[in-house]
N, C-alpha and C. Protein backbone atom coordinates (compact mmCIF):
# COMPACT_ATOMS: atom_id res chain seq x y z
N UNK A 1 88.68 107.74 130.33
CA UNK A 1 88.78 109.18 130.29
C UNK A 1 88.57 109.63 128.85
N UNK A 2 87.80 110.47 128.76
CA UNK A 2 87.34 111.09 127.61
C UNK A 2 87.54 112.44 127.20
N UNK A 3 88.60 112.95 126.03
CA UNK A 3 88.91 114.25 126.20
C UNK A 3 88.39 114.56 124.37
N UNK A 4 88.39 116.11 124.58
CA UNK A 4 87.81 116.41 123.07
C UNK A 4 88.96 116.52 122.28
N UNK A 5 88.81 116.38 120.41
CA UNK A 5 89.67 116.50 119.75
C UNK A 5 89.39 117.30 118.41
N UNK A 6 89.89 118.49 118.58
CA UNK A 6 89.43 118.94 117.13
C UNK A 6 87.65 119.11 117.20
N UNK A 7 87.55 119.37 116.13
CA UNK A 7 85.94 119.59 116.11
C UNK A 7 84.92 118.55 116.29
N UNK A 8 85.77 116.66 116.42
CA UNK A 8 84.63 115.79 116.15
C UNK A 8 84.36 115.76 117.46
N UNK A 9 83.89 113.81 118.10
CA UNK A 9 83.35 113.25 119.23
C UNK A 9 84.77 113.37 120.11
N UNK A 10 83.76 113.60 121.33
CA UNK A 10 85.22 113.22 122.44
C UNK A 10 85.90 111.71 122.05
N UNK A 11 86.94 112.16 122.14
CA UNK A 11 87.89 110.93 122.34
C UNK A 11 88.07 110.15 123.30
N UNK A 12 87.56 108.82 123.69
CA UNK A 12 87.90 107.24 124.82
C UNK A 12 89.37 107.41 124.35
N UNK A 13 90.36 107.44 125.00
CA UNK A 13 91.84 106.61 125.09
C UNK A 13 91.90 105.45 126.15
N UNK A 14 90.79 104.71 126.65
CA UNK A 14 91.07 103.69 126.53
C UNK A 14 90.33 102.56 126.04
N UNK A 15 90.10 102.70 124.91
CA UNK A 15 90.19 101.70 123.85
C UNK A 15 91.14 101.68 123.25
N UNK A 16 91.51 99.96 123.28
CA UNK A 16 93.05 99.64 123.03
C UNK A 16 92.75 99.60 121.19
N UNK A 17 91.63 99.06 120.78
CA UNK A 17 91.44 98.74 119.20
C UNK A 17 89.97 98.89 118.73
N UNK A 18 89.86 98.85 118.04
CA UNK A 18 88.74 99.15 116.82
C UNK A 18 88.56 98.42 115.64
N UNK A 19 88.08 97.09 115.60
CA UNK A 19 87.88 96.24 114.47
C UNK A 19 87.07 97.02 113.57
N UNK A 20 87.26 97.02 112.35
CA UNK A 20 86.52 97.75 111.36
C UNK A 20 86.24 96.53 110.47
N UNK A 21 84.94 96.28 110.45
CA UNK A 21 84.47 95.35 109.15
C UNK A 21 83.86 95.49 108.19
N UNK A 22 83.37 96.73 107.73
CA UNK A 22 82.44 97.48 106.99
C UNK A 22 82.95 98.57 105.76
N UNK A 23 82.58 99.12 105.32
CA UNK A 23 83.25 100.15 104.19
C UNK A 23 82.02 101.15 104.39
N UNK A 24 81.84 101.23 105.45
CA UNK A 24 81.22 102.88 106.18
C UNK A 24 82.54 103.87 106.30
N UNK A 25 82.38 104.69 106.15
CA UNK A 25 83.69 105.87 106.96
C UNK A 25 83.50 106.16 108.27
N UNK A 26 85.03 105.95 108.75
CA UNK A 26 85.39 106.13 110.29
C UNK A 26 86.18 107.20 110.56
N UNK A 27 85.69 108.10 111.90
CA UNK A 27 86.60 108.35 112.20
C UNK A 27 87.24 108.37 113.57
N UNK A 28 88.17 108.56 114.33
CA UNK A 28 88.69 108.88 115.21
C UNK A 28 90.44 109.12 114.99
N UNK A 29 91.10 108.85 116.44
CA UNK A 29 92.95 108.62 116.03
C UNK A 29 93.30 107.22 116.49
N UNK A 30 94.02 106.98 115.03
CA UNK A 30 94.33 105.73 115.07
C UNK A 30 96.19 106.09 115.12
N UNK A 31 96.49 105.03 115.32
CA UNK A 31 97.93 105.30 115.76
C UNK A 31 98.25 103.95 114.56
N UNK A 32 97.91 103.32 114.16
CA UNK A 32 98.33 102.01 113.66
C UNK A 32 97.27 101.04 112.85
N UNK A 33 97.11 101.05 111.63
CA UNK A 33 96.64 99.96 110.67
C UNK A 33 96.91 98.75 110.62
N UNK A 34 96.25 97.44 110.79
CA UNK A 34 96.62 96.64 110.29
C UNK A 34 95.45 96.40 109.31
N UNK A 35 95.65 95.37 108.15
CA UNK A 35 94.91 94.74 107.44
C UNK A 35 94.51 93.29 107.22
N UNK A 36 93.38 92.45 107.83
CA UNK A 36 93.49 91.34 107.61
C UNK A 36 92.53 90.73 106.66
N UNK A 37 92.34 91.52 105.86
CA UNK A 37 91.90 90.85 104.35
C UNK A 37 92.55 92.20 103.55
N UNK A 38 92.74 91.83 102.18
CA UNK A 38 92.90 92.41 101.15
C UNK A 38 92.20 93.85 101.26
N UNK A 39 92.35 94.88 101.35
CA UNK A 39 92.15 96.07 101.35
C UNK A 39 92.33 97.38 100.27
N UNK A 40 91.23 97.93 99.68
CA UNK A 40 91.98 99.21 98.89
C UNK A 40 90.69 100.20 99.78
N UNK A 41 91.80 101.38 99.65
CA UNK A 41 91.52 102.66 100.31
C UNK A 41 90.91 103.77 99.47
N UNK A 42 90.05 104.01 99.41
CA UNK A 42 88.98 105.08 98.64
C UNK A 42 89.45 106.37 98.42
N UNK A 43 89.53 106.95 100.11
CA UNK A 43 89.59 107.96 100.22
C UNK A 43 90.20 108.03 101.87
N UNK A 44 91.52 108.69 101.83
CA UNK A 44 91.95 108.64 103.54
C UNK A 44 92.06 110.41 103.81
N UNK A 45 91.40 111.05 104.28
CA UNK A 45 91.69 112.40 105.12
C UNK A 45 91.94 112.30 106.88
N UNK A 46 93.06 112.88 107.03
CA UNK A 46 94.00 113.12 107.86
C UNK A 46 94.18 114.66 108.13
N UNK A 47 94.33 114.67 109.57
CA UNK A 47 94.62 116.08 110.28
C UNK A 47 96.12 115.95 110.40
N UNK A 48 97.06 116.74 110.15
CA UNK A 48 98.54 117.30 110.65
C UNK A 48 99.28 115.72 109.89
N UNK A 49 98.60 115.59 108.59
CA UNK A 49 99.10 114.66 107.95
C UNK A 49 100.60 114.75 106.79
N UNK A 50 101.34 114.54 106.67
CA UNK A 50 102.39 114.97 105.29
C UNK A 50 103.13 113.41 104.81
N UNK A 51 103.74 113.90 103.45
CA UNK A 51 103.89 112.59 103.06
C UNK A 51 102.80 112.25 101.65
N UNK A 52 103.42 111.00 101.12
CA UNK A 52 102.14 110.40 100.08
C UNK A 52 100.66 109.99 100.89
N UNK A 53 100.13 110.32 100.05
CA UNK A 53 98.53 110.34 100.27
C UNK A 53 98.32 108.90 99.92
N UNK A 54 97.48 108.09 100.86
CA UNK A 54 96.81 106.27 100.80
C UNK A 54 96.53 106.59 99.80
N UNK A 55 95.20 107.56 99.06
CA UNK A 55 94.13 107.55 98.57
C UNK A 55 94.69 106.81 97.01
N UNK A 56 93.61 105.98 97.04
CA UNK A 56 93.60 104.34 95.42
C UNK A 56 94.48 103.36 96.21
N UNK A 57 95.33 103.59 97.25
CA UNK A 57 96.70 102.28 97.81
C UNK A 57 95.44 101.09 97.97
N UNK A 58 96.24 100.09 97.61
CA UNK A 58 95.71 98.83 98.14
C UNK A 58 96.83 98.01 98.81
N UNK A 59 96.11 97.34 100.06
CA UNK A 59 97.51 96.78 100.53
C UNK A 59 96.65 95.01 100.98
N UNK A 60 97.88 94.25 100.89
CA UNK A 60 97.67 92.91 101.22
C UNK A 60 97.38 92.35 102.82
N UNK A 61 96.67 91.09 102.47
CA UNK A 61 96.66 90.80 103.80
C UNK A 61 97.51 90.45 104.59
N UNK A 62 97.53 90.94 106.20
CA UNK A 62 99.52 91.03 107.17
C UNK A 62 99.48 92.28 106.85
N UNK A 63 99.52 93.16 106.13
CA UNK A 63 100.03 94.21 105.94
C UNK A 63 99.87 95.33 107.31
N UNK A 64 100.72 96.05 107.76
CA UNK A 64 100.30 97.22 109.11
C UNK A 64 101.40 98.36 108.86
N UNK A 65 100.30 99.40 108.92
CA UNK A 65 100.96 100.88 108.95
C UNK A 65 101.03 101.47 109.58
């Protein structure tokens, strides 16, 4: 089932995950990070986001947010 979100692509909810191997920019809603290599974050923009901003964080490998 595919519903719209905001201004981008309809949203699949059922896709359980999304391997990311690349340093292209993504988007969709993610509910949960993990990292399994060494990671630093460029640039993170977020809708209905508050709190410290990722943007420069680097986090280790295991690491999940």
């Amino acid at each position: 089932m595919a519903k719209a979100y905001g201004f981008g692509s309809p949203v699949d909810y059922n896709i359980g995950a999304e391997v990311i191997t690349d340093t292209a920019a993504h988007a969709g809603r993610f509910k949960r990070i993990d990292f399994y290599e060494n990671t630093h974050i460029t640039t993170l923009v977020s809708e209905n986001y508050t709190g410290n901003s990722l943007d420069g964080e680097s986090f280790p490998v295991g690491f999940h947010n």
